[in-house]
Structures are given as C-alpha cells and as structure tokens.
Protein backbone atom coordinates (compact mmCIF):
# COMPACT_ATOMS: atom_id res chain seq x y z
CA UNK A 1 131.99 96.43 112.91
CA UNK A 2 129.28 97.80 115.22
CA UNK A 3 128.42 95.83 118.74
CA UNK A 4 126.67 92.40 117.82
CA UNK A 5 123.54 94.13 119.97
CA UNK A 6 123.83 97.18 117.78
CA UNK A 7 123.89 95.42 114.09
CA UNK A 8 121.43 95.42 112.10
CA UNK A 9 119.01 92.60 111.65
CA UNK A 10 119.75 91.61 108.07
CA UNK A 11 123.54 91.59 109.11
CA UNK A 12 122.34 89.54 112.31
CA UNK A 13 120.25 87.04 110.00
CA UNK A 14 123.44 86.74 107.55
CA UNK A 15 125.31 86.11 110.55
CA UNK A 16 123.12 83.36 112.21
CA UNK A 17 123.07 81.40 108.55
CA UNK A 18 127.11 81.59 108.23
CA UNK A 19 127.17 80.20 111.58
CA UNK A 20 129.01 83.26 112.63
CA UNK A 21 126.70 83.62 115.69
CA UNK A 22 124.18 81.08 116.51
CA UNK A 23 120.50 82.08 117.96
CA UNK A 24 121.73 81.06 122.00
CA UNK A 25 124.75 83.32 121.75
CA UNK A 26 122.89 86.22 119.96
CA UNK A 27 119.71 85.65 122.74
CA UNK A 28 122.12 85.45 125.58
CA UNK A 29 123.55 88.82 124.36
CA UNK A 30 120.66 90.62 124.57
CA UNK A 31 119.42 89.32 127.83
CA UNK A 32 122.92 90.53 129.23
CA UNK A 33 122.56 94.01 127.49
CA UNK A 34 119.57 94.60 129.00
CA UNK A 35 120.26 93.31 132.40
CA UNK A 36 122.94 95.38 132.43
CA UNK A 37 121.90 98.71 130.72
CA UNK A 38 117.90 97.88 130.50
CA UNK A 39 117.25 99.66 134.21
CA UNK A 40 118.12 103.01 132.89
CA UNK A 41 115.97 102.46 129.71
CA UNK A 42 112.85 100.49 131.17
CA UNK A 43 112.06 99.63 127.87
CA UNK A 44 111.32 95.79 128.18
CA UNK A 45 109.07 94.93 130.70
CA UNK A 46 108.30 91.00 130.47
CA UNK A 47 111.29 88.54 129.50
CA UNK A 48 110.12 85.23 128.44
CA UNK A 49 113.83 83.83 129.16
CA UNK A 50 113.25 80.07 128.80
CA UNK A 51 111.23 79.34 126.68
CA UNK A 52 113.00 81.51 124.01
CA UNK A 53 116.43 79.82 125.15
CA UNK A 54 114.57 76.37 124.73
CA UNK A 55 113.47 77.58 121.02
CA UNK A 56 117.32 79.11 119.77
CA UNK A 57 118.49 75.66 121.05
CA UNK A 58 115.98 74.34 118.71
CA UNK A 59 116.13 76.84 116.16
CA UNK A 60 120.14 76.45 116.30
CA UNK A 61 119.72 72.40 115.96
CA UNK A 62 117.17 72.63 112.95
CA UNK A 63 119.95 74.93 110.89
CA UNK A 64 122.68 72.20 112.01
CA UNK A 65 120.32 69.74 110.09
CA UNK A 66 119.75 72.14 107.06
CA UNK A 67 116.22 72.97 108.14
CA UNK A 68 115.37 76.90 106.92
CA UNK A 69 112.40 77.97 109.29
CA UNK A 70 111.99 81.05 107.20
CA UNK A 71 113.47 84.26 106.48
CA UNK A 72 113.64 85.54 110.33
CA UNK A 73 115.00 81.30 111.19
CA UNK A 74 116.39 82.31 114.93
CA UNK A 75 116.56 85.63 115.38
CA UNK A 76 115.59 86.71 118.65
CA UNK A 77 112.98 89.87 118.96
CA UNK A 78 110.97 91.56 121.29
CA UNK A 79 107.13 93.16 120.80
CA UNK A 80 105.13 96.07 121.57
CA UNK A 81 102.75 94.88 124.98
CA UNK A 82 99.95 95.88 122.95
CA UNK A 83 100.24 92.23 120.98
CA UNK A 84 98.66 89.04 122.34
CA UNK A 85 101.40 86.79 122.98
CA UNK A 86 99.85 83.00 123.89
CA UNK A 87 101.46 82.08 127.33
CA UNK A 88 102.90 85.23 128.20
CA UNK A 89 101.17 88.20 129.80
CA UNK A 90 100.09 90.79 127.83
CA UNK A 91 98.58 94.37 129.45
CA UNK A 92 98.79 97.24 126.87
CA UNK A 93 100.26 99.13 129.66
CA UNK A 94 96.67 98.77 131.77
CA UNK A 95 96.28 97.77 135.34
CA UNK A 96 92.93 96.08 134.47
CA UNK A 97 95.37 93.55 132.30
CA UNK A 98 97.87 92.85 134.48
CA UNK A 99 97.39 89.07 134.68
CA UNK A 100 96.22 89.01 131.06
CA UNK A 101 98.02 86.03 129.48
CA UNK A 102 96.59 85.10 126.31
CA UNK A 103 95.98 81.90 124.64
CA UNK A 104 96.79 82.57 121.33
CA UNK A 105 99.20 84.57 119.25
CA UNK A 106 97.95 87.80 117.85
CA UNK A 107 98.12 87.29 113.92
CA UNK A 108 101.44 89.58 113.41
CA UNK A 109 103.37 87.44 116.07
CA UNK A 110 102.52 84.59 114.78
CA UNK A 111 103.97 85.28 111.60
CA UNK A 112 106.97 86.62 112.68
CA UNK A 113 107.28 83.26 114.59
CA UNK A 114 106.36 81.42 111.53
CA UNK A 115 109.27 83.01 109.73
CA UNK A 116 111.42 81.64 112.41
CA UNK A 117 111.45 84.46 114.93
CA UNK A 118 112.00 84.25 118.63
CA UNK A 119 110.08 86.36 120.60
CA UNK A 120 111.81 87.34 124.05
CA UNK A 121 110.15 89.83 125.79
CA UNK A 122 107.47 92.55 125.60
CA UNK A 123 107.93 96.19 125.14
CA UNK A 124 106.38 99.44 127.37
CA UNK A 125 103.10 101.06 126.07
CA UNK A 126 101.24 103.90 127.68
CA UNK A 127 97.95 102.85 129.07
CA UNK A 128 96.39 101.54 126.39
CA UNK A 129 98.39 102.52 124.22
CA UNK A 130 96.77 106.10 124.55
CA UNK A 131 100.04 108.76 124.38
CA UNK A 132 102.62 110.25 122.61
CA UNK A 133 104.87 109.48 125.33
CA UNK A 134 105.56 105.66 127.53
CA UNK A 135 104.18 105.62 130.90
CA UNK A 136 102.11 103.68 132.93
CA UNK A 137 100.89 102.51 136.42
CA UNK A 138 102.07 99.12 135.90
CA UNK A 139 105.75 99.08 134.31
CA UNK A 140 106.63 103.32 134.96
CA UNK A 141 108.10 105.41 132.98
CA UNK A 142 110.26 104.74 129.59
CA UNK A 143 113.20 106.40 129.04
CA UNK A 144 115.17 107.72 125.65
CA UNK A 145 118.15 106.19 125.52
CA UNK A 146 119.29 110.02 124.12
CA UNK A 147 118.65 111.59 126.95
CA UNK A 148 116.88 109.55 129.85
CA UNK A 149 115.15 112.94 131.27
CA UNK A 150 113.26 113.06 127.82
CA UNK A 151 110.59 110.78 126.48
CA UNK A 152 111.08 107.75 123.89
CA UNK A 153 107.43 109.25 122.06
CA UNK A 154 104.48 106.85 122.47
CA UNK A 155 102.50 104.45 122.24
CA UNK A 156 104.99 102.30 120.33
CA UNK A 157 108.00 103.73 122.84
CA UNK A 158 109.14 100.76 124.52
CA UNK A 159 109.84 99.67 120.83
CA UNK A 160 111.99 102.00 119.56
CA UNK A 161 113.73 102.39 122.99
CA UNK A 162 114.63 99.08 123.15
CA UNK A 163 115.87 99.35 119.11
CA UNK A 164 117.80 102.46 119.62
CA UNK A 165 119.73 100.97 122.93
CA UNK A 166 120.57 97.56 121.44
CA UNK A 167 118.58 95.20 122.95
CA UNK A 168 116.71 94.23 119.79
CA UNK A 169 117.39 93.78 116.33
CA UNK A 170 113.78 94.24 115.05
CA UNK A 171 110.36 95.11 117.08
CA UNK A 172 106.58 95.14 116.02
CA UNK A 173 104.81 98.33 116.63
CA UNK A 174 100.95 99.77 115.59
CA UNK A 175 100.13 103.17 114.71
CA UNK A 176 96.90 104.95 114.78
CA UNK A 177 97.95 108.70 115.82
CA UNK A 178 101.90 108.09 115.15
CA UNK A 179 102.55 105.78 117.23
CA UNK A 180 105.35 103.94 115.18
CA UNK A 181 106.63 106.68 113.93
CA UNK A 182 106.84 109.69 116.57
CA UNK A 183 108.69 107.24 118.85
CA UNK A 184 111.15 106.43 115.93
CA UNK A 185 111.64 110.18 115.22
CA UNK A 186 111.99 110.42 119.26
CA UNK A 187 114.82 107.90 119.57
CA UNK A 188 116.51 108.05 116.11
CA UNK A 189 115.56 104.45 114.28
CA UNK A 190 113.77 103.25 111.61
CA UNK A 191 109.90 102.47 111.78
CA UNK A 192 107.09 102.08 108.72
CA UNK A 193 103.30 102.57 109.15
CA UNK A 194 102.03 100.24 106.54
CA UNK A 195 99.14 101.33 103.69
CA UNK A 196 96.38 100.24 105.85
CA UNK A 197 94.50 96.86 105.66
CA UNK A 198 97.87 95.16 104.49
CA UNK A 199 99.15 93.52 107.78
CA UNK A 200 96.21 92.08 110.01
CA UNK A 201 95.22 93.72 113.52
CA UNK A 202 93.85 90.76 115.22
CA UNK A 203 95.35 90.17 118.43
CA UNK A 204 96.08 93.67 119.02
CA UNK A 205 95.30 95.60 122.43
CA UNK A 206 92.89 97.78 121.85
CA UNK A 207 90.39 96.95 121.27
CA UNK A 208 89.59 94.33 123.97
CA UNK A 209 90.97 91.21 124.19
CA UNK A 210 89.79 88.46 121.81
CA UNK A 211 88.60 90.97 119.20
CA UNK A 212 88.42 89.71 115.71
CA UNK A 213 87.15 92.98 114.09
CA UNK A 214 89.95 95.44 111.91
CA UNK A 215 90.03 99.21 113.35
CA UNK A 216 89.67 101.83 110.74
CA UNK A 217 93.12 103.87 110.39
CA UNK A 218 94.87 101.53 113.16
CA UNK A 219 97.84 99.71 111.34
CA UNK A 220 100.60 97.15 112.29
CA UNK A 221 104.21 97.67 111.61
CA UNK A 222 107.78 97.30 112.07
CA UNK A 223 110.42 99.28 113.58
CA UNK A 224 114.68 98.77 113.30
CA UNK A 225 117.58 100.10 112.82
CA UNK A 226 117.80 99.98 109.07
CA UNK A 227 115.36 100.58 106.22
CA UNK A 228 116.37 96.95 104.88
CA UNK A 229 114.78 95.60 108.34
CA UNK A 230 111.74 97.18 107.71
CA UNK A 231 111.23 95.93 104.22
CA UNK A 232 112.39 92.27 105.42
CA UNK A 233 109.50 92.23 108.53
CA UNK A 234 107.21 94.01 106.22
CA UNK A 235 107.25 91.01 103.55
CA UNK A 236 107.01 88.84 106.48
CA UNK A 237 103.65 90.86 108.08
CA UNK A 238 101.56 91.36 105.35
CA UNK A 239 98.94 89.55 103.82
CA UNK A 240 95.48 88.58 104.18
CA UNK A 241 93.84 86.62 107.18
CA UNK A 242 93.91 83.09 106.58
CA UNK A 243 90.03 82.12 105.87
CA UNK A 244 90.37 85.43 103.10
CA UNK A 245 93.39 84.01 101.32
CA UNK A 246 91.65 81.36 99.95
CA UNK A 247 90.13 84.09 98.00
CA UNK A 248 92.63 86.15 96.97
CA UNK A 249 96.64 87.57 97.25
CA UNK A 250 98.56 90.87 98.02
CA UNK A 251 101.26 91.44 95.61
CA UNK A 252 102.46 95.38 96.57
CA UNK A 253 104.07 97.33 93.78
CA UNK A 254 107.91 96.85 93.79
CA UNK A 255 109.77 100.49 94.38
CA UNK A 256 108.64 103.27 91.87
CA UNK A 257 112.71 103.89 91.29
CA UNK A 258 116.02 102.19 92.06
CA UNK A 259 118.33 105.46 92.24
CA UNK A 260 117.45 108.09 94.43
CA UNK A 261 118.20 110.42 91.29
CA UNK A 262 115.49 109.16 89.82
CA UNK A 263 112.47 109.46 92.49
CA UNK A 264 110.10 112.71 91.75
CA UNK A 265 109.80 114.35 95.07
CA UNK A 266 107.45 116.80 96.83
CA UNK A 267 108.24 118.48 100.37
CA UNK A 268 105.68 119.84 102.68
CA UNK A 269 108.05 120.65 105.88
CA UNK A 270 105.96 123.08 107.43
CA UNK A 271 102.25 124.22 108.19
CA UNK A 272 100.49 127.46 109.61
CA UNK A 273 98.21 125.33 111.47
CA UNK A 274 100.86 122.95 113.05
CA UNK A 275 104.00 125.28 112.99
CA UNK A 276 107.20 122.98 113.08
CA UNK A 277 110.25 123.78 115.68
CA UNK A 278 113.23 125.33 114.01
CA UNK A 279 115.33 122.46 115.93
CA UNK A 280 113.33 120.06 113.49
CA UNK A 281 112.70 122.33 110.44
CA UNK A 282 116.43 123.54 109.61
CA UNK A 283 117.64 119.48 109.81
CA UNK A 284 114.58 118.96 107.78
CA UNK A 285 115.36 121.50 105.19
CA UNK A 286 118.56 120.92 105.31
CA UNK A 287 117.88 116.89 104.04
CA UNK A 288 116.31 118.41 101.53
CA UNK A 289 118.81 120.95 100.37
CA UNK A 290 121.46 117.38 100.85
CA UNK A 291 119.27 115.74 98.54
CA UNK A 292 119.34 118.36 95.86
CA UNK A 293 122.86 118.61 95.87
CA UNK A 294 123.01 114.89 94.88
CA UNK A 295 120.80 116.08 91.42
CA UNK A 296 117.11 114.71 93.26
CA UNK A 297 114.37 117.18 91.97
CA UNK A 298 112.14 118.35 95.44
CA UNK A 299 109.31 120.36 94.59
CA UNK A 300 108.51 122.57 97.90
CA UNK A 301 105.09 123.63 96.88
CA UNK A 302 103.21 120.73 95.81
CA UNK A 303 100.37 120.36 98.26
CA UNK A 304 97.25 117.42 97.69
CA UNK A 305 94.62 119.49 97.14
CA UNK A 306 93.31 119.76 101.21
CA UNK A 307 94.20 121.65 104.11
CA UNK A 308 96.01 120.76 106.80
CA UNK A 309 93.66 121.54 109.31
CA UNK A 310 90.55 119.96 107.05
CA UNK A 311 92.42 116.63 107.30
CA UNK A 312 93.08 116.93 111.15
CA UNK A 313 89.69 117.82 111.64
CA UNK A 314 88.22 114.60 109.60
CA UNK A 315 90.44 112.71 111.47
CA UNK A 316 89.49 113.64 115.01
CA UNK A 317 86.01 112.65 113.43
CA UNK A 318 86.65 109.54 112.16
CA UNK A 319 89.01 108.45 115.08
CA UNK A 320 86.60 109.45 118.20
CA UNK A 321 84.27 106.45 117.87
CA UNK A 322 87.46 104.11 117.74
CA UNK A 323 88.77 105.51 120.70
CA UNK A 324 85.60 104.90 122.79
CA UNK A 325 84.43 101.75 121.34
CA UNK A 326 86.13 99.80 123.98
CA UNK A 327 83.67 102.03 126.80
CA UNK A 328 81.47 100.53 128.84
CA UNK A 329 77.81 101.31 128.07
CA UNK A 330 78.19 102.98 131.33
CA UNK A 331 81.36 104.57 130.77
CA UNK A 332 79.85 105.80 127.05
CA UNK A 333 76.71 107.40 128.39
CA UNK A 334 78.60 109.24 130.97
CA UNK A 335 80.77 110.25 128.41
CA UNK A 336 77.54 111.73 125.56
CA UNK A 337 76.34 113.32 128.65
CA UNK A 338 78.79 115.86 128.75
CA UNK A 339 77.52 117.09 125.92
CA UNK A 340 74.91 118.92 128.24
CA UNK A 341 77.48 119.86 130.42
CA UNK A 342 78.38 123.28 131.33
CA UNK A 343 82.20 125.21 130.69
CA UNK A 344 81.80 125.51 134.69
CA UNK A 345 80.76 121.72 135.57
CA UNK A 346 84.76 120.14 135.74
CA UNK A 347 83.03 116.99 136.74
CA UNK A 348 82.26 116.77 133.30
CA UNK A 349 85.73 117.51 131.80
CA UNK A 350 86.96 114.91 134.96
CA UNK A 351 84.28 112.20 133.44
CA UNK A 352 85.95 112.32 129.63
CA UNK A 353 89.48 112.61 130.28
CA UNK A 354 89.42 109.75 133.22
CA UNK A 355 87.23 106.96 132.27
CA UNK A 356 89.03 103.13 132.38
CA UNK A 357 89.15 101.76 130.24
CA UNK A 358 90.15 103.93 127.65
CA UNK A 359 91.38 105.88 130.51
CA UNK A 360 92.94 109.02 129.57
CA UNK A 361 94.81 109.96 127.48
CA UNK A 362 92.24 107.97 124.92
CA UNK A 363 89.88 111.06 124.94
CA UNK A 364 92.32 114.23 124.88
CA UNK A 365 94.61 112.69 121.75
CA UNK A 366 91.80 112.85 119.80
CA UNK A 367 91.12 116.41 119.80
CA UNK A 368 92.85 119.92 119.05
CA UNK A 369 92.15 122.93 121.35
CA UNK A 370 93.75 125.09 123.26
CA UNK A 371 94.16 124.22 126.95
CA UNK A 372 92.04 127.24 127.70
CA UNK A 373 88.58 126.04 125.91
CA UNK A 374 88.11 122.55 127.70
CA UNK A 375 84.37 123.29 126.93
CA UNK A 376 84.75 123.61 123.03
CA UNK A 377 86.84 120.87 122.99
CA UNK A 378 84.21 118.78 125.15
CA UNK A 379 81.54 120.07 122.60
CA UNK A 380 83.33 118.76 119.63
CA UNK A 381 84.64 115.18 120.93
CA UNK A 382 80.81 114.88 121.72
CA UNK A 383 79.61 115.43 118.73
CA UNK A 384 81.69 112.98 116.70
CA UNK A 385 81.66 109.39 119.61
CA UNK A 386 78.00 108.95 119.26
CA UNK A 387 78.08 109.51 114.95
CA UNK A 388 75.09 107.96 113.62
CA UNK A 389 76.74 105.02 110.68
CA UNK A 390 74.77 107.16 107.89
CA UNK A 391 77.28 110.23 109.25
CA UNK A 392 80.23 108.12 109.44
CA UNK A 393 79.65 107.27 105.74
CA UNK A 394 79.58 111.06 104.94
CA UNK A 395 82.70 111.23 106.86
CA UNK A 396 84.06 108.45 104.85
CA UNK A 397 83.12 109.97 101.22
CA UNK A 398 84.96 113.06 102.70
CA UNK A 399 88.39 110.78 102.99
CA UNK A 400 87.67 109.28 100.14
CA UNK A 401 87.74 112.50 97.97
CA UNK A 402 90.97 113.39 100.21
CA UNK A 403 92.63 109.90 99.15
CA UNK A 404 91.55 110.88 95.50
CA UNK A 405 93.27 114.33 95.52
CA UNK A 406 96.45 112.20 97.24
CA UNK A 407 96.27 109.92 94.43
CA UNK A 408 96.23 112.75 92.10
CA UNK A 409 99.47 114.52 93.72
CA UNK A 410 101.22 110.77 93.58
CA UNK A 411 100.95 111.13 89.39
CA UNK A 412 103.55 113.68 89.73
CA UNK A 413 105.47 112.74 92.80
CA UNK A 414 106.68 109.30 93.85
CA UNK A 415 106.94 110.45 97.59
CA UNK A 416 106.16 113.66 100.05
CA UNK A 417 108.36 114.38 102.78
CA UNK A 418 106.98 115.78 105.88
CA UNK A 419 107.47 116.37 109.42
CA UNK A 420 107.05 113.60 111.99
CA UNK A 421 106.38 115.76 115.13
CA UNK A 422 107.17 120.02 115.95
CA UNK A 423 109.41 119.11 118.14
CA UNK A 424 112.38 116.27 119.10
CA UNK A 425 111.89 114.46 122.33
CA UNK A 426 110.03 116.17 125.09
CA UNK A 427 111.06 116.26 128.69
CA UNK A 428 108.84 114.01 130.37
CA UNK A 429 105.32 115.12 131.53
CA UNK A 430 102.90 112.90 132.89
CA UNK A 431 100.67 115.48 133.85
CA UNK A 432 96.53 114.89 133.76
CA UNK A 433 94.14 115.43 132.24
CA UNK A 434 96.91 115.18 128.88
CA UNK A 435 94.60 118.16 127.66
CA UNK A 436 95.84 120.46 129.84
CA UNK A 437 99.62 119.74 128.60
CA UNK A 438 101.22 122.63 125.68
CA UNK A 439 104.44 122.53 124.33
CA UNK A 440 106.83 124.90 123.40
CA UNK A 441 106.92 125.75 119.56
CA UNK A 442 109.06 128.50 118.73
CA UNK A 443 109.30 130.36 121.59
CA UNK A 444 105.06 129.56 121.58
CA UNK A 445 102.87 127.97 123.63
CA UNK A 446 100.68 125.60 121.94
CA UNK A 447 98.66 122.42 122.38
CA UNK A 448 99.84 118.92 123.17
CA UNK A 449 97.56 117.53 120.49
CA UNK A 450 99.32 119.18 117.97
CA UNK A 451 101.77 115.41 118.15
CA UNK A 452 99.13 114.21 116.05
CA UNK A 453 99.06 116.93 113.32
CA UNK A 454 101.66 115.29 110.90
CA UNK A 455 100.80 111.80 112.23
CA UNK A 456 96.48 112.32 111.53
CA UNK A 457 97.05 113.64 107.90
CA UNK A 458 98.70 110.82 106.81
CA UNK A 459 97.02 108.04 108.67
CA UNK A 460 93.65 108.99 107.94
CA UNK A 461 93.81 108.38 104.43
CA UNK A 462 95.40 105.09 105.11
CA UNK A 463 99.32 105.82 103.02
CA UNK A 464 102.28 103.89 104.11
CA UNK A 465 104.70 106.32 105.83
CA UNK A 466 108.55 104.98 106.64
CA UNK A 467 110.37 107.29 109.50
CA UNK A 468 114.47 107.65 108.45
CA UNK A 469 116.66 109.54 110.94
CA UNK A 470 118.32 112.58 109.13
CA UNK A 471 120.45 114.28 111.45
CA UNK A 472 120.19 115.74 115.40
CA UNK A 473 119.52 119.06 116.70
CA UNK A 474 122.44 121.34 118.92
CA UNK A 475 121.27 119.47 121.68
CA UNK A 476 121.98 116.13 120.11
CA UNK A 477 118.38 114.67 120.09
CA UNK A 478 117.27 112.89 116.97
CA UNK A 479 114.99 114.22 114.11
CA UNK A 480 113.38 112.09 111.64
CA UNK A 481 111.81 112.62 108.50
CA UNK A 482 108.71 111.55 107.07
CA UNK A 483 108.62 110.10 104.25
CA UNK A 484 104.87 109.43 102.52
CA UNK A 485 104.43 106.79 99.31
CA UNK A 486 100.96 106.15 97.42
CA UNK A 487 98.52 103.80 98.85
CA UNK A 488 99.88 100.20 98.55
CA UNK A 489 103.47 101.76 97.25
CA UNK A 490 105.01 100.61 100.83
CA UNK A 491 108.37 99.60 98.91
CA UNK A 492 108.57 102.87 97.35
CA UNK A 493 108.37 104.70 100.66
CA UNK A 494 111.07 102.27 102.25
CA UNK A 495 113.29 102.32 99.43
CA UNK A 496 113.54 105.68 99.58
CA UNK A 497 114.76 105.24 102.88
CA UNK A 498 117.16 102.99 101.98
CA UNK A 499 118.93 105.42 99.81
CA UNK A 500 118.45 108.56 102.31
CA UNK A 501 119.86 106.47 104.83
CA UNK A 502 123.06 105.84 102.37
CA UNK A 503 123.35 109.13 101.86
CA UNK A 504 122.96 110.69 105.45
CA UNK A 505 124.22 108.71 107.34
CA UNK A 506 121.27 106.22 108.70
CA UNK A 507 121.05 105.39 112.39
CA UNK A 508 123.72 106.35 115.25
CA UNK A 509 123.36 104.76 118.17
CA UNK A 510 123.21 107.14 121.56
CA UNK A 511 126.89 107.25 123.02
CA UNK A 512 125.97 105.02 126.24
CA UNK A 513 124.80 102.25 124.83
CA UNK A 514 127.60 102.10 121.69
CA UNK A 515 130.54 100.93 123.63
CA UNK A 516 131.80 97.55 122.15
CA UNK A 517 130.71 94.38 125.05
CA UNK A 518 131.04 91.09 124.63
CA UNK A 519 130.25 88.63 121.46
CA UNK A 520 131.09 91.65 119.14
C-alpha cells in the first residue's frame, strides 16, 4: 500500500471512518512530510498548525461519539492562497496582501469545512494569480516535485505541487486561463475545471477582497490524486449561493456511460495555430491508440464547428476587461492611453505589462503575439479593456453560437480529448515583461501565450474539463490529457477519467517523495 501521505483521499476518508488512522495522526503526517521534504518544493506557504490540530482532536472526538460531520469528517487539506480563509492570511501571491487576513471564509472553503474538512495551510500562487508558472515576491519560487529546476505550471501550482509530493490528499484550485489544469498536467495529478457557474467564486482573490460579484469564465475546482477525489470535492463544491437556493437546485447529469467501451469519443490532439510538442503529442496519441485497442471508438476528425484561433481570439476579448477590472481608475487610464502610444514609446509597453495591482503578468496572458510586435499586441489588448457593455454583448452572442456548435458536436460524442499545454514542464523563467518570454515548440520558437491556447478554447465557452495523467515523456516529466464533457456533464468528464486512469495507469508519484516514512 502506497505512503499514508501518498494515498488517495477516498482511501484516506475510508481509513479515518475504520479508525485505521484518526485525523491527529493523518495531520501530524503531513506537517512532518512537509517539514521535512516541503523546503525543496515551497509549495505551502502558511501552516495554520493549531488550530487544525485543535479541530482533528475535535473532529476525532465527534466520530468516537458517532457524530458524521459530512463526507470530508476530518480529513486534513490545504488551499490555493487565492481563497479567503477567515483568521488566516490570505495574499494571492501579492505584496500589497501580505497582512491580508480575512474575516470570513470564501464560499468554497466553507463548504469543504462544512463537509468536515480541515484546512491546514495555504498553497503558492503567482502574483495574483496572473501565470502559467508559481512565483512571487512574497513566498519565491515553486518547485515541481519532477524535476525542481522546472516549473509546477500556474496559477493553481502550489496546489498540485503540494498533491503530487504528498503533503495533501485533496486541494482547491480556480481556473480562468488553465490554471487547474496546466499545473496538473505540469506535475502529473488529477484536477477538474467545473462547467462554469456550478461552484460559487465568492471569496476568491481576484478580484479584490470582499467581492461578492461572479467573474465570467473564472471557475472553482478541485485537484487530487485520483479521479474519485475529484468527483467526491466536486459534489461537495457545487451548488448555488445560499440566498439563491431558496429558489432553486443543481442536480448535474449522472455519467453519459459506465464502461469506457461504451463512451463515443472525439480527439482533437493537435492545431496549426497552437502546434503541440512531439514530447506531448506521441503520449497523447499514443492514449488514444491504448484506448482503441481496448474496443473505444475515437473519431480524430470531429471538430465543433470553430477555429481554433476564432475561439482564442474571443477569448482574449472577453477575458481583457476581467483582467483589469481590479485597476485603479488611475492605473486603467494609463493603461487605454497606450492606445495612442507609439511602437517606439517602451514607456507605454512598461505602463501595461507593470501596473499593481494586476501587476504583470495580468496583461501579457491575455494576449497572443509574437515577442517581436509588442505594438500590435498593445493595439489589440486596447481595444478589448475599455469594451463598451453593448460590444461585450456582441462578444457574448459570438460564444453563444460557439457553445451551440459545442452542443451540437456533444450529440455525437460524449467527450473530446485535447491537449492541456505544447509542452511538459518548463524550466523556470521569471523573466519580465512575461510578453517577451517564447518557448520552444518543435525545434520553434514561439510565444509564451500560446499556454493558454488549449486552456482559452475550452474555458470560454464555460465546459467542464478533468486533467488525467497518461504517461511521461523520455525525460520523465508528466503529460496529461484533456479531457472535455458537455456543459453541466461534469460526471461524464470525470468518469471518464476514472476509467482512463484504470486503464493507464493513473498517478505515479515523483521518485523523491515515494519512499515509504512513517504512519504508512
């Protein structure tokens, strides 16, 4: 049986209720694992030691007496820093937040905590949650447990670090450009970006602290080692806000099939206008080719009916005003101004890609363009922050006939699989402004923005997406797959995990952090 700090969390929960474990021990495990291996990793940031020892003494006592908090009663957890967490500090990875400690939970945490969750620690974020990779002034840099010279993927890094290494059974994540799901690709674990409007964002940093509104696109979800984790937290997340469930219920769809024999299933592994590494494509196609061999029908051709670069250009659209709407009215005027800047003025490009709040990385992850046109890339960010509402609902009838043709595609097919990202883990590189970053694709240069290729499509017209590990490249970093249900059909995309995950092979954990310790 696998290290106690490397089981899975439904094994962990069956564990706690036989009295096999109880929550102290399991708690006490992971504080030791990560004192002991967390330096390497820097994946948990804030430990909130006592008073989660006070509540598995409690949540141990209650089971004693026959008490059932819930489905998660005493298992211990950590959470992206991007969550409100009442009494314990919260920064989203920004220096302007570093003595941030909220008074209230953020909606998500409080329902894990309802369900009998206890909540440890906090997990690293880029600043403001802005990057495909996990770095920050305040906390440093995150590591990948794989290979600590490459990045863990951002924003939700810190998470699936901290799952891949042990030192959680189960972590909340959001995901608004891939950030759930390029960090579970990065580090080889399990994550699911929900259908969107099914778990609540309130409580989540950004946008500022305290907001009650729900971002377009932005979604909460969960991240683990097993596809059976993920369907456990996501029963436990979702649901409307209190004050609307007087009104009404969510009841999602069970799975579309039970064998994997039986799913219909379309492939779209690769793209002209987001080429995907052959490190990543030949595990991807070979998953596929696995999966016919076990009599599962994949159809390679079936496309919805839009391009890939028509999606990824909506989406740039319809994400730039969320991006900036946590701006200053200074820092957003600056910001339009450039719009009458010149190719020569770098002022200009200084003012976008460097403004706190939304410091950064905020501005360049929200376009694609070679690092060589800065000015077209300024031009076209412009355009889209300061959309008048009557354009943004042109922009939304535009996803709206996107989702239709993806509705369409979903009469035929039960799921699509895609790429996550063109490439495994990076190396690190911090380097700003992030639109002057490339990778390597193929033995080509080409843009760092090309993360959210994959990761846009899919998120912009709000489908669930679950992230399964399928194999590792000749270097031995992970590769997941992405795996895309109907709108609402969240159990359909998991399940199908479920059974991949039988079949392949599910999650390995990296070979430092697998060695049995003690309580296993």
């Amino acid at each position: 049986m696998a290290t106690l700090g490397l089981r899975s969390a439904r094994d962990l929960i069956e564990a706690l209720e036989s009295g096999g474990v109880s929550s102290r021990e399991l708690l006490e495990h992971y504080l030791e694992r990560i004192e002991r291996l967390g330096p390497a990793v820097n994946s948990v940031v804030t430990l909130d030691t006592e008073r989660a020892r006070k509540r598995a003494d409690q949540a141990d006592a209650a089971r004693r007496a026959g008490q059932s908090w819930g489905p998660l009663h005493g298992l211990p957890m950590t959470v992206k820093d991007c969550f409100e967490t009442a009494g314990l500090r919260t920064t989203a990875g920004a220096g302007e937040l570093s003595d941030h400690v909220p008074t209230v939970n953020a909606v998500a945490v409080q329902r894990l905590l309802d369900a009998g969750a206890i909540v440890f620690g906090k997990t690293n974020t880029p600043t403001w949650a802005m990057d495909w990779q996990t770095h920050n002034k305040l906390f440093g840099t995150t590591n990948n447990p794989w290979d600590l010279e490459r990045t863990c993927g951002g924003s939700s890094g810190g998470s699936a670090a901290s799952v891949a290494a042990g030192f959680t059974a189960l972590e909340l994540g959001s995901d608004i450009g891939g950030s759930v799901r390029i960090p579970s690709h990065c580090c080889g674990v399990f994550g699911h970006k929900p259908s969107w409007g099914i778990v609540p964002v309130r409580g989540h940093i950004p946008g500022p602290p305290g907001s009650l509104i729900e971002d377009d696109i932005n979604v909460i979800g969960p991240l683990a080692r097993s596809a059976d984790d993920l369907e456990i937290a996501l029963r436990v997340l979702m649901g409307p806000l209190e004050d609307r469930a007087k009104g009404w219920r969510l009841e999602l769809p069970e799975p579309r099939a039970e064998r994997l024999q039986d799913f219909r299933v379309a492939a779209w592994l690769d793209d002209e206008a987001c080429p995907v590494d052959s490190s990543v494509l030949d595990i991807l196609k070979s998953t596929v080719e696995a999966l016919r061999k076990t009599g599962v029908s994949v159809d390679d051709r079936a496309r919805p009916p839009v391009s890939m670069s028509e999606a990824v250009t909506l989406y740039q659209r319809m994400l730039a005003p969320i991006v900036t709407s946590t701006m200053t009215d200074e820092q957003f005027s600056a910001l339009t101004a450039v719009s009458d800047s010149t190719p020569s003025e770098p002022a200009a490009l200084t003012a976008v890609t460097h403004s706190p709040p939304s410091e950064p990385a905020a501005l360049t992850a929200v376009t694609h363009s070679p690092p060589s046109e800065p000015a077209g890339w300024i031009e076209r960010f412009t355009q889209s922050v300061g959309v008048r509402h009557r354009d943004w609902l042109k922009l939304h009838q535009e996803r709206e006939q996107m989702r239709a043709g993806w509705a369409n595609l979903f009469e035929n097919f039960d799921v699509m699989l895609c790429p996550v990202s063109p490439l495994p883990a990076i190396r690190h590189d911090h380097r700003e402004p992030q639109l002057r970053r490339t990778i390597e694709v193929n033995g080509a240069t080409r843009p760092y923005t090309d993360n959210m290729f994959w990761m846009g499509a899919i998120g912009l017209v709000w489908l669930p997406a679950t992230v399964a590990p399928v194999g590792r490249t000749a270097q031995g970093l992970p590769v997941g797959i992405q795996i895309v249900a109907p709108f609402l059909e969240d159990f359909t995309a998991i399940r199908f995990a479920q059974l991949l995950s039988s079949e392949l092979g599910g999650f390995e954990a990296p070979p430092s952090y697998e060695e049995p310790d003690s309580g296993s």
